[in-house]
Protein backbone atom coordinates (compact mmCIF):
# COMPACT_ATOMS: atom_id res chain seq x y z
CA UNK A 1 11.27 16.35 -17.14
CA UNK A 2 13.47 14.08 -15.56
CA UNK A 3 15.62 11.45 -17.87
CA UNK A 4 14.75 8.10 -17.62
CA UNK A 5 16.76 5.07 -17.28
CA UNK A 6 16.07 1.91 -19.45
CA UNK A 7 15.03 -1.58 -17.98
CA UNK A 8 12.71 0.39 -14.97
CA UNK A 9 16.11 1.95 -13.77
CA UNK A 10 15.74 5.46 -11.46
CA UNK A 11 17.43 8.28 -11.92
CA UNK A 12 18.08 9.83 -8.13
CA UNK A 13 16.95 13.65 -6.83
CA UNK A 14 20.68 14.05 -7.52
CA UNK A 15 21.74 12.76 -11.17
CA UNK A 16 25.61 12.43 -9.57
CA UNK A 17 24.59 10.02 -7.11
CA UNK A 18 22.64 6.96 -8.62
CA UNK A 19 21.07 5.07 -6.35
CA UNK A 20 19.82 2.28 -8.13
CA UNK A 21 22.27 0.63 -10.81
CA UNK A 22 21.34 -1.35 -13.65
CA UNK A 23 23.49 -4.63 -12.49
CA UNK A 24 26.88 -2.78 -13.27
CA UNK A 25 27.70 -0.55 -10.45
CA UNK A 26 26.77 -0.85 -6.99
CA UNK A 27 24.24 0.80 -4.51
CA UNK A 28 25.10 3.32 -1.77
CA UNK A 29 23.95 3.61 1.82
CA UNK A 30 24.52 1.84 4.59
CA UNK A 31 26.18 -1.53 4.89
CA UNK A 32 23.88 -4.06 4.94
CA UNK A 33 25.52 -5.79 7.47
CA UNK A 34 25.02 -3.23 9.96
CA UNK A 35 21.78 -1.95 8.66
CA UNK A 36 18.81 -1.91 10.73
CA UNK A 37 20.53 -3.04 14.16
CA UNK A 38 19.35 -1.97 16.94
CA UNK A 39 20.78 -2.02 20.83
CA UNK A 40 18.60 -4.32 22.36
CA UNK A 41 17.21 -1.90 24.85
CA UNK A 42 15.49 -0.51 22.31
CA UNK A 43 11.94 -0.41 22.55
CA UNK A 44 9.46 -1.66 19.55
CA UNK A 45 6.46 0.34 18.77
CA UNK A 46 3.08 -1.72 18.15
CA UNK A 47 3.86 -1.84 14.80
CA UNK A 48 7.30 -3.44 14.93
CA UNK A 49 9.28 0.12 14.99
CA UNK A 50 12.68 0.35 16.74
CA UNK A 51 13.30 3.74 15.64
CA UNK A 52 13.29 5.95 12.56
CA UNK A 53 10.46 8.59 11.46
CA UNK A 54 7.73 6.29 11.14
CA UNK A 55 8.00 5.11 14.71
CA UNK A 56 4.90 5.54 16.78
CA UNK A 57 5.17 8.87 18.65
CA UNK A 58 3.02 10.83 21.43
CA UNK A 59 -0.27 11.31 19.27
CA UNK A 60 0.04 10.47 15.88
CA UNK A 61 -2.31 7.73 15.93
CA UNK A 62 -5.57 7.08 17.04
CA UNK A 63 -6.16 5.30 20.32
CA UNK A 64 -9.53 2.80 19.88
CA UNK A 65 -11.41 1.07 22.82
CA UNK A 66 -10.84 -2.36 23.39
CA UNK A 67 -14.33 -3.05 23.15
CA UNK A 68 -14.90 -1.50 20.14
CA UNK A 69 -12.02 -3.21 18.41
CA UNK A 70 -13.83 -6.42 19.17
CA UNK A 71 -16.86 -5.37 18.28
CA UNK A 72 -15.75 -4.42 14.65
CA UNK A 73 -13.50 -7.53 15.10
CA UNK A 74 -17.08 -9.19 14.57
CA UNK A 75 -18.35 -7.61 12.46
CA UNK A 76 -15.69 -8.03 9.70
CA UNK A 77 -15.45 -11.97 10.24
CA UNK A 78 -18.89 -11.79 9.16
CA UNK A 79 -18.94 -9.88 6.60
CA UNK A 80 -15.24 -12.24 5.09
CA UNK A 81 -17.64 -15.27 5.89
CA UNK A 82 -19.94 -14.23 3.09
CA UNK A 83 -18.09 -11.54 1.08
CA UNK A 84 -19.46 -11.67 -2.15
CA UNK A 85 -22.82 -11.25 -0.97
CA UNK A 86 -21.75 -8.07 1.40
CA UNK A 87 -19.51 -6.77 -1.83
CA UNK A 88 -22.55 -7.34 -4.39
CA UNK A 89 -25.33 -5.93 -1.95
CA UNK A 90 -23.54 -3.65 1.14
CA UNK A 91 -20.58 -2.25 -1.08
CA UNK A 92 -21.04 1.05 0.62
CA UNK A 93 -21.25 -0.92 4.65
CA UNK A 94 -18.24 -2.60 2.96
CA UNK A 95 -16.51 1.32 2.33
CA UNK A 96 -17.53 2.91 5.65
CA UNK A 97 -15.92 0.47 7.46
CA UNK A 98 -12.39 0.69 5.38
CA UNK A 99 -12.42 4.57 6.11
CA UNK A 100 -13.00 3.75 10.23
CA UNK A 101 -10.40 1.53 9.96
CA UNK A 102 -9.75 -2.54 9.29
CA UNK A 103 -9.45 -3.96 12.75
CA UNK A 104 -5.41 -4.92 13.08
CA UNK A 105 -5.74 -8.49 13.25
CA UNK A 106 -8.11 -8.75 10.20
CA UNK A 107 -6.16 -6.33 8.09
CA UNK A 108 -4.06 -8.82 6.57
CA UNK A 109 -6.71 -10.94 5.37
CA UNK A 110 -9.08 -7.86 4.66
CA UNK A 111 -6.52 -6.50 1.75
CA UNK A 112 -6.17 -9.91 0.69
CA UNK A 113 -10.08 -10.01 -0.32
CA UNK A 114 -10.75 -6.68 -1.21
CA UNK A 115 -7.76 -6.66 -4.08
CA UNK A 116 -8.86 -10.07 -5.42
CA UNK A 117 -5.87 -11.29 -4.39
CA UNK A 118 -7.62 -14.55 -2.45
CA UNK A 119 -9.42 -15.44 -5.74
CA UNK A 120 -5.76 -14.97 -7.99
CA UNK A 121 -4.63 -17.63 -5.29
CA UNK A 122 -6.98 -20.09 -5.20
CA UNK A 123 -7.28 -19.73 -9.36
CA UNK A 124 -3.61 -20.38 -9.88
CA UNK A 125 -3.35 -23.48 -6.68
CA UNK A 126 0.90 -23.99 -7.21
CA UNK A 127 1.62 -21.17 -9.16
CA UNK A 128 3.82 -19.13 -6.35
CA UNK A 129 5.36 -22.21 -5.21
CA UNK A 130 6.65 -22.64 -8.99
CA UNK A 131 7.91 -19.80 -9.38
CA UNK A 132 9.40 -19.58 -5.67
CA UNK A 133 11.42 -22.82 -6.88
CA UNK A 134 12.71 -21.15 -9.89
CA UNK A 135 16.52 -19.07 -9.57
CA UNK A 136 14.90 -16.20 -11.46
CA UNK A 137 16.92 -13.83 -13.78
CA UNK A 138 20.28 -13.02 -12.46
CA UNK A 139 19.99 -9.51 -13.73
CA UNK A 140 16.66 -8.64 -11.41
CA UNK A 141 17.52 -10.95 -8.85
CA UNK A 142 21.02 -9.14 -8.55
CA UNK A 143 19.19 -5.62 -8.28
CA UNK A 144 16.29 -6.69 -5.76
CA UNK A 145 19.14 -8.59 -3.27
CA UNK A 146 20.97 -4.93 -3.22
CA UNK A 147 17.43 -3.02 -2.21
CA UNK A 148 16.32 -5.53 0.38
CA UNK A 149 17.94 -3.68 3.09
CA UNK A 150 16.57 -0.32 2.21
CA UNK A 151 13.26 -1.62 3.43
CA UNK A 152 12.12 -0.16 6.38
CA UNK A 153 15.45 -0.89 7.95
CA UNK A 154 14.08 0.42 11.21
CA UNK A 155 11.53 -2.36 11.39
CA UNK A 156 12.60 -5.68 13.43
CA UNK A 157 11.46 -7.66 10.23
CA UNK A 158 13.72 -5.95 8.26
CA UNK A 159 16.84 -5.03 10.46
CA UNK A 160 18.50 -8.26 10.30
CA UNK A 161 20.67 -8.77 7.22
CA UNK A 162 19.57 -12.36 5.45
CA UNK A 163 15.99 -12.07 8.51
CA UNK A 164 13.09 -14.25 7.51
CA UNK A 165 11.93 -10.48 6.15
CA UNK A 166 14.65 -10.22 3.65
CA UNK A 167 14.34 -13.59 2.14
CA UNK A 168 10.30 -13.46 2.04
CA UNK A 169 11.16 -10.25 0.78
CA UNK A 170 13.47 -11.30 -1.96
CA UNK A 171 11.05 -14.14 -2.67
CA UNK A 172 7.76 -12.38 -3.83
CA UNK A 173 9.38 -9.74 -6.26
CA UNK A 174 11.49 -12.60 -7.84
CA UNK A 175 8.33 -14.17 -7.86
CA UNK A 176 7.22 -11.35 -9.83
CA UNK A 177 10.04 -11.05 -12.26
CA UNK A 178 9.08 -14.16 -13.28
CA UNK A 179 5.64 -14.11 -13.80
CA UNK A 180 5.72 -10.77 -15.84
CA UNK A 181 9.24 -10.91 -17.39
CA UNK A 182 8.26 -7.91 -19.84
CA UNK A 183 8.15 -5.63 -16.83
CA UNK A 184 10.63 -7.29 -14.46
CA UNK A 185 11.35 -5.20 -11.30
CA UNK A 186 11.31 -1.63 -10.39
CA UNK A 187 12.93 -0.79 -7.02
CA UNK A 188 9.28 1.25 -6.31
CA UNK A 189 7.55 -2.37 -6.07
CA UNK A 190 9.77 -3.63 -2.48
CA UNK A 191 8.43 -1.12 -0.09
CA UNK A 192 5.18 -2.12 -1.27
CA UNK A 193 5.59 -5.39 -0.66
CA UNK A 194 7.62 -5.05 2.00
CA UNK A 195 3.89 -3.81 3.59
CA UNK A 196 1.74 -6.27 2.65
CA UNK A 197 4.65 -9.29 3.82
CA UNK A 198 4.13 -7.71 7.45
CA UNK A 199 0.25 -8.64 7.35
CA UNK A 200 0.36 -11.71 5.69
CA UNK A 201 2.69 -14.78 4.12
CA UNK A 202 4.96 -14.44 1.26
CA UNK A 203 2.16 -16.55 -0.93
CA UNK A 204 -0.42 -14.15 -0.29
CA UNK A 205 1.92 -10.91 -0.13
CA UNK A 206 2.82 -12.05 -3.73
CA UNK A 207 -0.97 -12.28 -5.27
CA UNK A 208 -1.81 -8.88 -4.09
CA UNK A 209 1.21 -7.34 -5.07
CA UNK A 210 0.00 -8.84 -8.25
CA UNK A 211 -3.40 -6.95 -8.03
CA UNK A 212 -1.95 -3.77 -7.19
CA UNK A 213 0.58 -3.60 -9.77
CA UNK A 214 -2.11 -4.85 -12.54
CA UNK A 215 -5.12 -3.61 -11.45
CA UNK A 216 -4.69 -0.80 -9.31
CA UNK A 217 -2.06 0.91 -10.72
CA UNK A 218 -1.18 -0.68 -14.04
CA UNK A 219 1.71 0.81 -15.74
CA UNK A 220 3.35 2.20 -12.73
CA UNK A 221 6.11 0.10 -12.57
CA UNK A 222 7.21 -0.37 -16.21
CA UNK A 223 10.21 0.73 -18.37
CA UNK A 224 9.81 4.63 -18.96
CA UNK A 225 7.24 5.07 -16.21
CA UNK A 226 4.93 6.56 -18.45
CA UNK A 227 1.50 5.70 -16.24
CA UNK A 228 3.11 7.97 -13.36
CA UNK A 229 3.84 10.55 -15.61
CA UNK A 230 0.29 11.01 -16.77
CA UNK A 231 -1.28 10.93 -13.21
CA UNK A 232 1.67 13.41 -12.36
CA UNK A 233 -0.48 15.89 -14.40
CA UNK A 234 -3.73 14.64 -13.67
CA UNK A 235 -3.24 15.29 -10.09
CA UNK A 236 -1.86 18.55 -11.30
CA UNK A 237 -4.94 19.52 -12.81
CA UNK A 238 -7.23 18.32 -10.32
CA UNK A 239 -5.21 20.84 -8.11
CA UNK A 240 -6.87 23.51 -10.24
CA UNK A 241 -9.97 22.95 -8.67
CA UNK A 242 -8.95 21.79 -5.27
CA UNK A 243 -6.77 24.21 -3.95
CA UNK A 244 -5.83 27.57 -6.95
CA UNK A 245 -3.22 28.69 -4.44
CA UNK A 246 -1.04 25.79 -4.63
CA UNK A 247 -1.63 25.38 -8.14
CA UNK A 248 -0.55 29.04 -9.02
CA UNK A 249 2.28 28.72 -6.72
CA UNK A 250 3.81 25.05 -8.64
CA UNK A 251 3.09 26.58 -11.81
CA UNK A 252 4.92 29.88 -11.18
CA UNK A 253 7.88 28.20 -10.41
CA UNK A 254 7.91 25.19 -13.18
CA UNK A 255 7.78 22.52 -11.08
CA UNK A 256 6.33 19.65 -12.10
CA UNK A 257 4.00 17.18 -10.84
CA UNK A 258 6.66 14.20 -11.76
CA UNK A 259 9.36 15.94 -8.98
CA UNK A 260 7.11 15.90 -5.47
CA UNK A 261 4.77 13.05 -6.63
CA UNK A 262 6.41 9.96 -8.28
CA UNK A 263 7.73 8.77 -4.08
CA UNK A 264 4.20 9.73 -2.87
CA UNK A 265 2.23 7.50 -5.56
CA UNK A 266 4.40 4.73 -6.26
CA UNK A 267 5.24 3.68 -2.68
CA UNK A 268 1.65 4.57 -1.84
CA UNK A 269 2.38 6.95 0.85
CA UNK A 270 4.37 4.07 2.43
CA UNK A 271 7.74 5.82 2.45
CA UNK A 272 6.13 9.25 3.55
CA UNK A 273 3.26 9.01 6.25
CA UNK A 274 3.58 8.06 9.68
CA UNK A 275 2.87 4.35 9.92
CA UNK A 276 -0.86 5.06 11.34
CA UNK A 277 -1.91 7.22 8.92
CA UNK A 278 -0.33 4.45 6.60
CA UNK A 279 -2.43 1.66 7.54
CA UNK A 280 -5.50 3.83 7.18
CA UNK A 281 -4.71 5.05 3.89
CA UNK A 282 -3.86 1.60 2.69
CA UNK A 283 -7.51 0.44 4.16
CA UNK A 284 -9.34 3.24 1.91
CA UNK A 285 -7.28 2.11 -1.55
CA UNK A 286 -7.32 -1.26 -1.14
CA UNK A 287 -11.30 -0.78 -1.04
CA UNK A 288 -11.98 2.42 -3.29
CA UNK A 289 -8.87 2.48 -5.47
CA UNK A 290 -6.36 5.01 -6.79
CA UNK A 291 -8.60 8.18 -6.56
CA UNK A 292 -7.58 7.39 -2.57
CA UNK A 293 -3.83 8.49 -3.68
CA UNK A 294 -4.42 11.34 -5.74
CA UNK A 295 -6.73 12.37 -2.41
CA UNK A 296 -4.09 11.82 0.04
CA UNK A 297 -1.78 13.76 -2.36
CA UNK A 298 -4.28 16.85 -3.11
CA UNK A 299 -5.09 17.35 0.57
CA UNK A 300 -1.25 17.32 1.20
CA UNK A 301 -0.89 20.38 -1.21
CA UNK A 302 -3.36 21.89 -0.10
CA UNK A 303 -2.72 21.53 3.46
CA UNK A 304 1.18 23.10 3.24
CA UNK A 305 0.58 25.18 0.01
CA UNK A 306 -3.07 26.15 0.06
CA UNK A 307 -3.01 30.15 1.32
CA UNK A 308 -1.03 32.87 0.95
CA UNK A 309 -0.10 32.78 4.71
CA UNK A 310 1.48 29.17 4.13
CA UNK A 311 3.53 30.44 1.05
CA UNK A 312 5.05 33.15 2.76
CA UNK A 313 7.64 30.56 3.91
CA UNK A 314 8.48 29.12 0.30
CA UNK A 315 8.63 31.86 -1.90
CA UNK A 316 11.19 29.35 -4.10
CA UNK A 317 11.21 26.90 -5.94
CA UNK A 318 14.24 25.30 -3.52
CA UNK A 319 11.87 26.13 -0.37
CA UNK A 320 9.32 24.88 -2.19
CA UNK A 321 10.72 21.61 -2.49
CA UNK A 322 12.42 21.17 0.58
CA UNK A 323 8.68 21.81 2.09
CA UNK A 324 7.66 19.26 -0.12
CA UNK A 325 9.94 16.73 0.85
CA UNK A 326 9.52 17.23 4.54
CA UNK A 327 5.82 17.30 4.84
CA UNK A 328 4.49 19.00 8.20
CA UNK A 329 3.63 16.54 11.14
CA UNK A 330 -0.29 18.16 11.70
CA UNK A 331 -0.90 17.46 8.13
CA UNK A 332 -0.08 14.01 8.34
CA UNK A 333 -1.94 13.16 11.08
CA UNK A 334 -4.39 10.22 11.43
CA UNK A 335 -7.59 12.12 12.38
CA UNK A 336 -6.51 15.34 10.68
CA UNK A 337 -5.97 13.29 7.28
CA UNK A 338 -8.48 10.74 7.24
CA UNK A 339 -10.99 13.06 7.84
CA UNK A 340 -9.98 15.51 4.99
CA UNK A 341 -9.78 12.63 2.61
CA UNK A 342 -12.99 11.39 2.68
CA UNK A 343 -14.39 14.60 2.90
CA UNK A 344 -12.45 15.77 -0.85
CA UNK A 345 -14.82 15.38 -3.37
CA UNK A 346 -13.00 13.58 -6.18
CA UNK A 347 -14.25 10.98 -7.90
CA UNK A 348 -13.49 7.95 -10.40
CA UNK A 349 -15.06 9.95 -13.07
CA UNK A 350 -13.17 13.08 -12.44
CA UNK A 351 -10.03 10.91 -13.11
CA UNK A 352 -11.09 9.19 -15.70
CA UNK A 353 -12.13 12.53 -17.18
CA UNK A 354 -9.21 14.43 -16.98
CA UNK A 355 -6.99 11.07 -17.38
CA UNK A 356 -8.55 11.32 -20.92
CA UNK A 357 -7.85 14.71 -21.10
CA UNK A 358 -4.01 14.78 -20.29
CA UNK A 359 -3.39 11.17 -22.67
CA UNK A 360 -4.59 13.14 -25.26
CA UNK A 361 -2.42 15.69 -24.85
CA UNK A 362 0.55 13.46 -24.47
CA UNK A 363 -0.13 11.91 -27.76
CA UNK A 364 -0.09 15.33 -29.26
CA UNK A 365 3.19 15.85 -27.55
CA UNK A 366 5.13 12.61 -27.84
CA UNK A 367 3.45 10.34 -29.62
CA UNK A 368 1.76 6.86 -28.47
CA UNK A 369 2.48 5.57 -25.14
CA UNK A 370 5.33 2.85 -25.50
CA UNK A 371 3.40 0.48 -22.43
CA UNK A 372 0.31 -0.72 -23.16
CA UNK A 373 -1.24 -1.05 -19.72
CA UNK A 374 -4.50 -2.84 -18.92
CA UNK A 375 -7.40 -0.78 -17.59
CA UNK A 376 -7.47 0.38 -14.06
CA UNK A 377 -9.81 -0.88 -11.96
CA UNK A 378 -11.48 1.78 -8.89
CA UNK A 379 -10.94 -0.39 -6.22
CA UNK A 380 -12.19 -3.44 -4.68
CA UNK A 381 -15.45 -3.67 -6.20
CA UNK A 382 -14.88 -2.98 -9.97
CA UNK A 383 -12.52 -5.80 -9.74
CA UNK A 384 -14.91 -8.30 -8.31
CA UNK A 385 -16.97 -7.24 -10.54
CA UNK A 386 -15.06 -7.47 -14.10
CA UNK A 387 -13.77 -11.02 -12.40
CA UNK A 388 -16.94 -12.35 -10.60
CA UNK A 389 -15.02 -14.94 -8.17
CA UNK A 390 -16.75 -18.68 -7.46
CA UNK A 391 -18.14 -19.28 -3.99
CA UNK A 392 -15.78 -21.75 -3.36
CA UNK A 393 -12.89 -19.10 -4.72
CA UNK A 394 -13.94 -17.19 -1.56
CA UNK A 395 -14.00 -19.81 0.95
CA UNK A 396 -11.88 -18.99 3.82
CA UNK A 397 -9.60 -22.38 5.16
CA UNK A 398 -10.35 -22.58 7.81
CA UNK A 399 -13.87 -21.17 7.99
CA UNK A 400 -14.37 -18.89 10.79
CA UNK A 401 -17.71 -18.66 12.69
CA UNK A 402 -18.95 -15.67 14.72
CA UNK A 403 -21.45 -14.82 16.51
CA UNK A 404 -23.09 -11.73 15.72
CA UNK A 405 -25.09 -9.98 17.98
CA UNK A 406 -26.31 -7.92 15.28
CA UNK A 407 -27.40 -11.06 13.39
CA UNK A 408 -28.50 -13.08 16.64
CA UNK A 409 -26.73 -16.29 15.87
CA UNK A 410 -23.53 -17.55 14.14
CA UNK A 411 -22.73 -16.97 10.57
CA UNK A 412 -20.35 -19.53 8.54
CA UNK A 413 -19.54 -20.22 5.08
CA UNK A 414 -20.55 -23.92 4.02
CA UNK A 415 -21.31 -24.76 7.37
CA UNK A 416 -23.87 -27.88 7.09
CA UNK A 417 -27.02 -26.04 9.78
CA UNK A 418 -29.91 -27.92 8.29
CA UNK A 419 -31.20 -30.21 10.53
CA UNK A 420 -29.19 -29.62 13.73
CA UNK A 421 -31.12 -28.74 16.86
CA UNK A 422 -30.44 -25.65 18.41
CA UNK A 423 -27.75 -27.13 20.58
CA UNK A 424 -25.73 -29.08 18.21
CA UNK A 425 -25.31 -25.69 16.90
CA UNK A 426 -24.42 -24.02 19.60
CA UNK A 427 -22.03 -26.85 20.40
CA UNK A 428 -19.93 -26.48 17.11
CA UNK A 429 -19.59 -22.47 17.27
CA UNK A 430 -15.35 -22.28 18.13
CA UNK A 431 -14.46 -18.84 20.08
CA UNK A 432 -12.87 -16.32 17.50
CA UNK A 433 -10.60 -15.57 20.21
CA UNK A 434 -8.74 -19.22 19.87
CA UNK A 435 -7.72 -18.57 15.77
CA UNK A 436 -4.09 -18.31 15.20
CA UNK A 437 -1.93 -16.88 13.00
CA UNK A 438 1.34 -17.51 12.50
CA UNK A 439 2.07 -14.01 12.04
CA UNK A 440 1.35 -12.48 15.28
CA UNK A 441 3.04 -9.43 16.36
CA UNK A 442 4.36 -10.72 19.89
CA UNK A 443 4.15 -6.98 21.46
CA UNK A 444 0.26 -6.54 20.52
CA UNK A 445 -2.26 -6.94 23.58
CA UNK A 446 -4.73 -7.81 21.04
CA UNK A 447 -5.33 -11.87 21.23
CA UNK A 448 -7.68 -12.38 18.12
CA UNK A 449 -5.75 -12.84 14.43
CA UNK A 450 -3.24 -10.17 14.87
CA UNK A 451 -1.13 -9.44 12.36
CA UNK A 452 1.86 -6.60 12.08
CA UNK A 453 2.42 -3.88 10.21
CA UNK A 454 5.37 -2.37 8.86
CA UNK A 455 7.02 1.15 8.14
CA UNK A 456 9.52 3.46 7.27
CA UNK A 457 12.88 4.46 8.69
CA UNK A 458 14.80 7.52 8.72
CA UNK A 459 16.82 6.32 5.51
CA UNK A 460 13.81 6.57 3.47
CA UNK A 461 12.75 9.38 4.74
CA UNK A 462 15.39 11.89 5.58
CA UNK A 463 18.93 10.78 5.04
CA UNK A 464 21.44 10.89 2.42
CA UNK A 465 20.57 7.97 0.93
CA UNK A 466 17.56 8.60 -0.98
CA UNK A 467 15.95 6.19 -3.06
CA UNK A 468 14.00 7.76 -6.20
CA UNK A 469 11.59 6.64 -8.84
CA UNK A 470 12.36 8.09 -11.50
């Protein structure tokens, strides 16, 4: 088992090269006043990619008709216009149309409902700003400013040292420090909301980073990483089942879950997958939860480690790893991986079960846990329903009215319809295609709410420099 560092510090893949210090040395790569610059004839993916291994390439993701896009455009500005009642009574519409996909320019606001993160917001009115006011801890605040280029350096809101990206950045997870001191930061937490600030503000990016690191994956991200550890051998187990091969093969040559996984669930596949598959994974655990990761991870296993064909190439533990680390293109795949997710039967109650299972075992083994984490809650609808927002908590500002043709007329929250003739209705329905946000991605063709999203670079993924977790 890998030693751990106190105060959420990392020890690297490499003990002689730390990459994240505790405040008293300094951090390697590349100078951050170079890092991320690009010629300018370089071209930007849709997804705001100059370059690096999560740049859009040849096939990798999914091409969907324009007309369809609108269509589901539609159809999820109804169902945000009255969510509760879609979440309390069409849960499972609400699922199928996470695993097709959240249209791009609703994704940022779709993540932002399904994690609770609207209701967090609108139930604390003031609270980001205060803390955004606030110099924070010198100590975290030291630490997060030496990680902010790191992020996705490839990505134009991230290449510019001191870029709006970098200070929204450095805004929400000093935000955080200061609303749970007791935790403060761990460097796992900035790719993560390094994602969620490329589909929505730094107010908003904040509040769900909240939800994910409380409710979602509680424990992840504080001092001795125990939480990690224990789905480490959860997913471990569940690999039993899923694929014996693989299983046989990691526990012939000792290596544990806590080496191959800790990137993977932490960073929620944002560091690893190409930045389609990403976005699509993100969609599914945002709605269903963390049985989404440990699905992502098992099918990943099984996909490079599942036969004894496969294992004729890493008969070591060294191959083993290397494989590990450099996961195969076809299994990462958009179709290829959605598909094989949702079709993986593993449920909430087979990792509850076997979560049980392995905490008892750790208390036989080292004694109580030292963080007391909160419960975690399987997705989108366990948390509205432990929290049952307000009507008014939901209210989107400003409404937005469409018109269904599945419903045959328009749908809006708190819009006043009793008593108006058919024309004065008619009258006051505004044309989805004229909202704005002020987060557009210039390069999309799409002209409705389109937000961007953001990805990885070849120094997260392959270089020298790696940043670890543990």
């Amino acid at each position: 088992m890998a030693k751990h560092e106190q105060g959420n510090g990392l020890v690297p893949r490499d003990s002689k090269e730390k990459l994240r210090d505790n405040g008293n040395g300094s951090s390697y790569g590349p100078d951050p006043e170079t890092n991320g610059s690009v010629p300018g004839e370089k071209e930007v993916d849709k997804y705001g990619f100059t370059g690096g291994a999560q740049q859009l390439c040849g096939e990798s993701a999914e091409q969907i008709p324009t007309e369809v896009l609108r269509h589901r455009e539609a159809k999820w500005l109804e169902m945000l216009n009255s969510w509760d009642k879609w979440m309390a009574k069409k849960h499972k519409k609400v699922k199928e149309r996470c695993q097709k996909g959240v249209p791009p320019s609703l994704r940022g606001r779709a993540w932002l409902y399904l994690t609770g993160g609207k209701v967090r917001r609108e139930q604390n009115q003031g609270k980001f700003q205060a803390l955004d006011s606030q110099p924070g801890d010198p100590k975290w605040v030291d630490i997060i400013e030496r990680d902010l280029h790191r992020q996705f350096p490839f990505h134009e809101m991230f290449a510019a040292r001191g870029g709006h990206g970098q200070q929204d950045l450095l805004r929400v997870l000093k935000a955080y420090t200061l609303h749970r001191p007791e935790e403060g930061y761990c460097q796992a937490q900035a790719p993560i909301a390094a994602v969620l600030l490329m589909h929505m503000p730094a107010e908003d990016a904040f509040w769900v980073l909240v939800q994910i690191c409380e409710k979602y994956l509680p424990g992840y991200y504080s001092t001795g990483l125990e939480a990690i550890q224990l789905d480490g051998e959860i997913l471990y187990a569940l690999l039993r089942r899923v694929s014996p091969a693989a299983h046989r093969h990691l526990k012939k040559h000792k290596l544990e879950p806590i080496l191959y996984m800790t990137e993977w669930f932490m960073c929620a596949f944002s560091r690893t997958l190409p930045w389609a598959s990403v976005l699509r994974v993100w969609d599914m655990f945002l709605c269903e939860g963390v049985k989404i990761i440990f699905r992502v991870g098992l099918v990943l296993l099984k996909s490079m480690l599942g036969s004894q064909e496969k294992l004729k190439a890493c008969q070591g533990l060294y191959e083993t790893m290397e494989l590990l680390r450099a996961v195969r293109p076809q299994y990462m795949q958009e179709a290829f991986l959605v598909h094989e997710i949702i079709e993986l039967e593993v449920s909430e109650k087979d990792i509850e079960r076997e979560h049980h299972a392995q905490l008892r075992r750790w208390k036989e083994s080292h004694g109580d846990l030292h963080c007391k984490s909160p419960p975690r809650m399987h997705g989108a609808k366990a948390i509205m329903a432990a929290e049952p927002p307000s009507r008014q908590d939901l209210r989107q500002m400003p409404t937005i009215i469409v018109e269904s043709s599945q419903t045959g007329g328009p749908r809006a929250e708190g819009a006043k319809e009793n008593g108006k003739t058919k024309a004065e209705k008619q009258k006051a329905i505004p044309l989805p295609q004229e909202t704005v946000i002020p987060y557009l991605h210039p390069g999309d063709p799409s002209p409705v709410i389109k937000p961007v999203a953001v990805g990885g670079s070849k120094e997260s993924l392959g270089s020298a420099e790696h940043d670890t977790y543990l």
